[in-house]
Every structure is written in structure tokens, then in C-alpha cells.
N, C-alpha and C. Protein backbone atom coordinates (compact mmCIF):
# COMPACT_ATOMS: atom_id res chain seq x y z
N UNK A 1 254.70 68.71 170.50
CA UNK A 1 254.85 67.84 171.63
C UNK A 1 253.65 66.91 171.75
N UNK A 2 252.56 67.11 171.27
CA UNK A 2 251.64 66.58 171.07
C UNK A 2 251.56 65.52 170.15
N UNK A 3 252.29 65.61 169.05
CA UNK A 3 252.15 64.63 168.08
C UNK A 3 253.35 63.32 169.18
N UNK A 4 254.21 63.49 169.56
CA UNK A 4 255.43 62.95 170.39
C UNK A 4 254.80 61.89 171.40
N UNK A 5 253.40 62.51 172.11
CA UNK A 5 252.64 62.28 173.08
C UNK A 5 251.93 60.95 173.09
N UNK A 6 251.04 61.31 171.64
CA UNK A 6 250.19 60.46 170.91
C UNK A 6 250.69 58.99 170.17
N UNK A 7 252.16 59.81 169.62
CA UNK A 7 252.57 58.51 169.12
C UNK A 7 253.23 57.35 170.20
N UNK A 8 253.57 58.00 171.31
CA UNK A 8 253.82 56.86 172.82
C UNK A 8 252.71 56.36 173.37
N UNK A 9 251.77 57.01 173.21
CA UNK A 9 250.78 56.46 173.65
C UNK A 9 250.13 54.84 172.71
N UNK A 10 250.16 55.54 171.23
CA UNK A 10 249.57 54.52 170.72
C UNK A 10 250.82 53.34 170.30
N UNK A 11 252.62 53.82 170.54
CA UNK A 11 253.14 52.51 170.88
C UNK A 11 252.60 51.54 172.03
N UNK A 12 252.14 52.32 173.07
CA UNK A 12 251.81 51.48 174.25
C UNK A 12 250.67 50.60 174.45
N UNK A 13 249.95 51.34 173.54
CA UNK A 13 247.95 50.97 173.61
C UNK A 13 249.07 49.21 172.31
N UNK A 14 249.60 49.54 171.09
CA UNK A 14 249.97 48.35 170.82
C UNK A 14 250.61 47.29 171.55
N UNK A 15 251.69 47.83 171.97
CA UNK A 15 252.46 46.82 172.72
C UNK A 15 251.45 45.74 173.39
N UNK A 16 250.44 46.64 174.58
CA UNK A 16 249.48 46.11 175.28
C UNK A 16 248.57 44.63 174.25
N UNK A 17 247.97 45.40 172.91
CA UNK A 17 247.57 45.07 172.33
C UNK A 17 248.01 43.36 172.35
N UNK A 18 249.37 43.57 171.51
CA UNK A 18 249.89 42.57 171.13
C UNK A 18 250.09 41.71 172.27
N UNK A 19 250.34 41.73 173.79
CA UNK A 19 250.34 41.06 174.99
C UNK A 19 248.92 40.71 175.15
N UNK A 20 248.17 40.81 175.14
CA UNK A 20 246.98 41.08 175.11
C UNK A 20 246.79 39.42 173.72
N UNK A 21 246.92 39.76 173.05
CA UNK A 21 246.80 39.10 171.91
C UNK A 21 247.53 37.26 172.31
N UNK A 22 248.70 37.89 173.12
CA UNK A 22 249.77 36.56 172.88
C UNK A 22 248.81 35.39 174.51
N UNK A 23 248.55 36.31 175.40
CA UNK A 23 247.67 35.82 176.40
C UNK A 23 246.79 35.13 175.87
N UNK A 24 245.61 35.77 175.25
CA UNK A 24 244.67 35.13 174.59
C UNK A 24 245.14 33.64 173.92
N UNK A 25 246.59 33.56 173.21
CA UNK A 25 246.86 32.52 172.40
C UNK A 25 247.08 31.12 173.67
N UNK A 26 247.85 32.11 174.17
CA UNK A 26 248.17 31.12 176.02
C UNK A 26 247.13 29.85 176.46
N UNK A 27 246.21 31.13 177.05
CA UNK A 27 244.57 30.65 177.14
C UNK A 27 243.72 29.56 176.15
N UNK A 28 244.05 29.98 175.02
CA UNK A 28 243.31 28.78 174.23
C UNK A 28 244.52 27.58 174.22
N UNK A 29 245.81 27.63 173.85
CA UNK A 29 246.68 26.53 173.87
C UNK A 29 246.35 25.54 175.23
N UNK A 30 245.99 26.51 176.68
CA UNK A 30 245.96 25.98 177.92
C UNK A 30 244.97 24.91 177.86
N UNK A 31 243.53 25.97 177.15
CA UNK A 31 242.46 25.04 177.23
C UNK A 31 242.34 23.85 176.61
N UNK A 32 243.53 24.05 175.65
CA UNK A 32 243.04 22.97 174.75
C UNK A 32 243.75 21.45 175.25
N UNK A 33 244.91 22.00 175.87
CA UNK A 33 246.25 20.93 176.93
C UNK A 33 244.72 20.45 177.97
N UNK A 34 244.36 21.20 178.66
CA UNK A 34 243.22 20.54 179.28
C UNK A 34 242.60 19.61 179.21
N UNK A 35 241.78 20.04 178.35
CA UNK A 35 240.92 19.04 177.35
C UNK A 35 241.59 17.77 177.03
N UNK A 36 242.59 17.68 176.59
CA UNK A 36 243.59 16.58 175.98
C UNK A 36 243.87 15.92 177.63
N UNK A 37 244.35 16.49 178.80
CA UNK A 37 244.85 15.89 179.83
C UNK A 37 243.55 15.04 180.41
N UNK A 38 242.51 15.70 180.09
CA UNK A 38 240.95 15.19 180.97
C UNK A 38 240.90 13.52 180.01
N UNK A 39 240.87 13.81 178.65
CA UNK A 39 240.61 12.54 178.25
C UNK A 39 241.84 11.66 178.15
N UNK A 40 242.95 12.04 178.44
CA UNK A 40 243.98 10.87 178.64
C UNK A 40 243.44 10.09 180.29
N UNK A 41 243.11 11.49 180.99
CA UNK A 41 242.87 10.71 182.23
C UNK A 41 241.47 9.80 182.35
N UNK A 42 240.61 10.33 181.56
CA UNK A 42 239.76 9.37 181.90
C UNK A 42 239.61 7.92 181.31
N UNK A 43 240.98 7.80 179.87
CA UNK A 43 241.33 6.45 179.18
C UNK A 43 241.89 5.95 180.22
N UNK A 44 242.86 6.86 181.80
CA UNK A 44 243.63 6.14 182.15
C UNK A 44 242.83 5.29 183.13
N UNK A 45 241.74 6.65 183.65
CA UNK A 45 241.03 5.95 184.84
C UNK A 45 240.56 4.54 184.44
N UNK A 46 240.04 4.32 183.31
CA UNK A 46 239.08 3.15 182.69
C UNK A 46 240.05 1.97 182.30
N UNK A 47 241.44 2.27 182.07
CA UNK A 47 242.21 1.11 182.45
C UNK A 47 242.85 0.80 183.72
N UNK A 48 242.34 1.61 184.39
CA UNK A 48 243.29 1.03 185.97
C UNK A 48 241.57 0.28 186.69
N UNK A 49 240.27 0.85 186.11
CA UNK A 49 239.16 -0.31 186.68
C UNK A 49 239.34 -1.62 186.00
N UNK A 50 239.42 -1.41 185.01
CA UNK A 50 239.89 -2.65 183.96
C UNK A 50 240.95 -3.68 184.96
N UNK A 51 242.23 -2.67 184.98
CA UNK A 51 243.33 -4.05 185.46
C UNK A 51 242.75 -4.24 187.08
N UNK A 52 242.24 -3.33 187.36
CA UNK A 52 241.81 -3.61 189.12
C UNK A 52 240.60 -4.52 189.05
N UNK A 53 240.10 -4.95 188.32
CA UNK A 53 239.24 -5.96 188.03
C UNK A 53 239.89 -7.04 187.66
N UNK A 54 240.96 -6.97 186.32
CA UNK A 54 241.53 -8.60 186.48
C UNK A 54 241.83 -8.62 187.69
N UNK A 55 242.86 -7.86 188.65
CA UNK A 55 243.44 -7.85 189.55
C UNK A 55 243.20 -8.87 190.95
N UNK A 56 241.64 -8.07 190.92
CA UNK A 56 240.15 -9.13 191.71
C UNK A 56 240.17 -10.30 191.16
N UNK A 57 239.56 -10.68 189.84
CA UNK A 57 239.50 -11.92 189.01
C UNK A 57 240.86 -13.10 189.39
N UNK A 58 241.99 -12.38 189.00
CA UNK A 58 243.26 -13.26 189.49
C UNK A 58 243.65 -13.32 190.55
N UNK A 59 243.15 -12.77 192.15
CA UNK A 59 243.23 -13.07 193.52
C UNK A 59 242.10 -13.79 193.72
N UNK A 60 240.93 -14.11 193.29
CA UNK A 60 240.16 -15.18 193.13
C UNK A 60 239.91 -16.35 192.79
N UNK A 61 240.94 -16.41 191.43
CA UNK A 61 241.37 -17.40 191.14
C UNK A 61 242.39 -18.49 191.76
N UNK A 62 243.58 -17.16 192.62
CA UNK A 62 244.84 -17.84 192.95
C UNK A 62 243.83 -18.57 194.83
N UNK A 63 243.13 -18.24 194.67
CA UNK A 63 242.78 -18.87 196.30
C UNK A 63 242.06 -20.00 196.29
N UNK A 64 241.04 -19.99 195.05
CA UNK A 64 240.71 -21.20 194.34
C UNK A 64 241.48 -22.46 193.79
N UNK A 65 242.67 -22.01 193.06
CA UNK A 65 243.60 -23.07 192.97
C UNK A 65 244.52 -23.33 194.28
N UNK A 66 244.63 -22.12 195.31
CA UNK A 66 244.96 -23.07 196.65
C UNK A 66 244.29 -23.89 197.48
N UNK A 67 243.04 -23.50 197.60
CA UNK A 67 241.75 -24.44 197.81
C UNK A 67 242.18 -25.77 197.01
N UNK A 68 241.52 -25.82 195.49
CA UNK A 68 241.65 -27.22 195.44
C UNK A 68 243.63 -27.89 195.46
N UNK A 69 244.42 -27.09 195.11
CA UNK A 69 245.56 -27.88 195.65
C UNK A 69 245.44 -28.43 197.09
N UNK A 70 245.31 -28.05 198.28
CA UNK A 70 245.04 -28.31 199.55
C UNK A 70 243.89 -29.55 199.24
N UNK A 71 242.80 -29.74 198.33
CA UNK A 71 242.08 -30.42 198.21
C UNK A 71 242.44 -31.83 197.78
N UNK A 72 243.47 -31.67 196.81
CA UNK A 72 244.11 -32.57 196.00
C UNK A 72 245.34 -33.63 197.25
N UNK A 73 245.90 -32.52 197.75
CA UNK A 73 246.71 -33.34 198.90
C UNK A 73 245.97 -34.02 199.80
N UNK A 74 244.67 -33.61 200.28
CA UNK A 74 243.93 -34.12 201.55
C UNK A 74 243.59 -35.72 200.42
N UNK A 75 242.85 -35.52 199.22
CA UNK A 75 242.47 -36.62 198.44
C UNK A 75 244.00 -38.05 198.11
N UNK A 76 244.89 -37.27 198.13
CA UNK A 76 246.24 -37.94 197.73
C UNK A 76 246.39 -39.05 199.01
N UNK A 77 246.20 -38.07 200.48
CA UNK A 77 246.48 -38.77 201.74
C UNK A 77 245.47 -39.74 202.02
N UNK A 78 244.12 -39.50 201.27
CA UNK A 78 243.44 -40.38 201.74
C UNK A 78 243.81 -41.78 201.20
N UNK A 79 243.87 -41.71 199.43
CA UNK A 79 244.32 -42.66 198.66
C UNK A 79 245.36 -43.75 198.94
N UNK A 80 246.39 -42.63 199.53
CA UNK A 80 247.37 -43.81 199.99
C UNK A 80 247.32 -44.57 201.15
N UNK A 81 246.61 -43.76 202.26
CA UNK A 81 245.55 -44.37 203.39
C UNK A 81 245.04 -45.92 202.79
N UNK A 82 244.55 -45.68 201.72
CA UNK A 82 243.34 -46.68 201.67
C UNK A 82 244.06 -47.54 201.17
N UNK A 83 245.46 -47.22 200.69
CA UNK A 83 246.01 -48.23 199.55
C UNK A 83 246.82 -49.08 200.76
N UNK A 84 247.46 -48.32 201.20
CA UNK A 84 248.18 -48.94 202.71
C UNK A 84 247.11 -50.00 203.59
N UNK A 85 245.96 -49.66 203.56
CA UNK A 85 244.98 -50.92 204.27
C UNK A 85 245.00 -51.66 203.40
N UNK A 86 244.71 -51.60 202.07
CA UNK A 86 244.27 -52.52 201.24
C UNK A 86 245.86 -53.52 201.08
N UNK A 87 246.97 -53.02 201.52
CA UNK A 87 247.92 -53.73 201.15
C UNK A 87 247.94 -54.67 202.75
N UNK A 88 247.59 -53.89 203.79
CA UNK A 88 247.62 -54.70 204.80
C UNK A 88 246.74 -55.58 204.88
N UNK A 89 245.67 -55.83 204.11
CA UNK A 89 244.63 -56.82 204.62
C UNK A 89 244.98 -58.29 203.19
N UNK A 90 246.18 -57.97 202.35
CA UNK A 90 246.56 -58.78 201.54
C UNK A 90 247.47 -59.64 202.50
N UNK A 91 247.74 -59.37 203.16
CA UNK A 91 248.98 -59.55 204.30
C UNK A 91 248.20 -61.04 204.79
């Protein structure tokens, strides 16, 4: 009964073993998904400063070209202002 005993036992001490074993594999696969997720995220972080910088750059720009459009009309009104006197004093 003893030999019966021993040999359940050391199915069990394996079984364990081998769980034991497949965890461990878990653990390193996990760490390694980690690792891989950290540096996708930090390529991602460094392109979202990137486009959040054009982002800045091209809302700077677009207020600048409404500036001088607004600039261009005030210059247009003056022009024809002046052209309208200059036609009235031909008069």
C-alpha cells in the first residue's frame, strides 16, 4: 500500500510540476507582451506629440491666413475707394 501511496503522490508532486512549469511559460510570454505593449505605446505617445504639434502649427497658420485674407479685403476696399475718387475728380 505503500508503494500505491508514493506513486500518487509523485503523480501529483508532477502534475504540480508541470503547472508549475506551464505558469512560468505564461509569465515570461506576459512579460514579454509587456515589453512589446510599452514600446508600441511610447512610438504611439511620440506620434500623437508629433501630430499635436502640426496640429498647433496648422491652427496657427489657418488664423494667419484669416488675418491677412481680412487684410487683403480691407486693402481691396481701400483701392477701389481711391479708384472711385480718382474717377470722380476726372469728372
Amino acid at each position: 500500500m505503500s508503494d500505491t501511496t508514493q506513486y500518487v503522490d509523485l503523480a501529483t508532486v508532477d502534475r504540480l510540476a508541470q503547472k508549475v512549469t506551464a505558469l512560468v511559460q505564461m509569465l515570461e510570454q506576459t512579460r514579454q507582451e509587456l515589453a512589446e505593449t510599452r514600446t508600441h505605446n511610447e512610438r504611439l505617445s511620440e506620434e500623437l506629440d508629433a501630430l499635436q504639434e502640426r496640429l498647433t502649427v496648422t491652427q496657427t497658420d489657418a488664423a494667419e491666413m484669416e488675418t491677412l485674407r481680412t487684410e487683403r479685403e480691407q486693402v481691396r476696399a481701400r483701392v477701389s475707394e481711391m479708384l472711385d475718387q480718382l474717377e470722380a475728380f476726372d469728372l
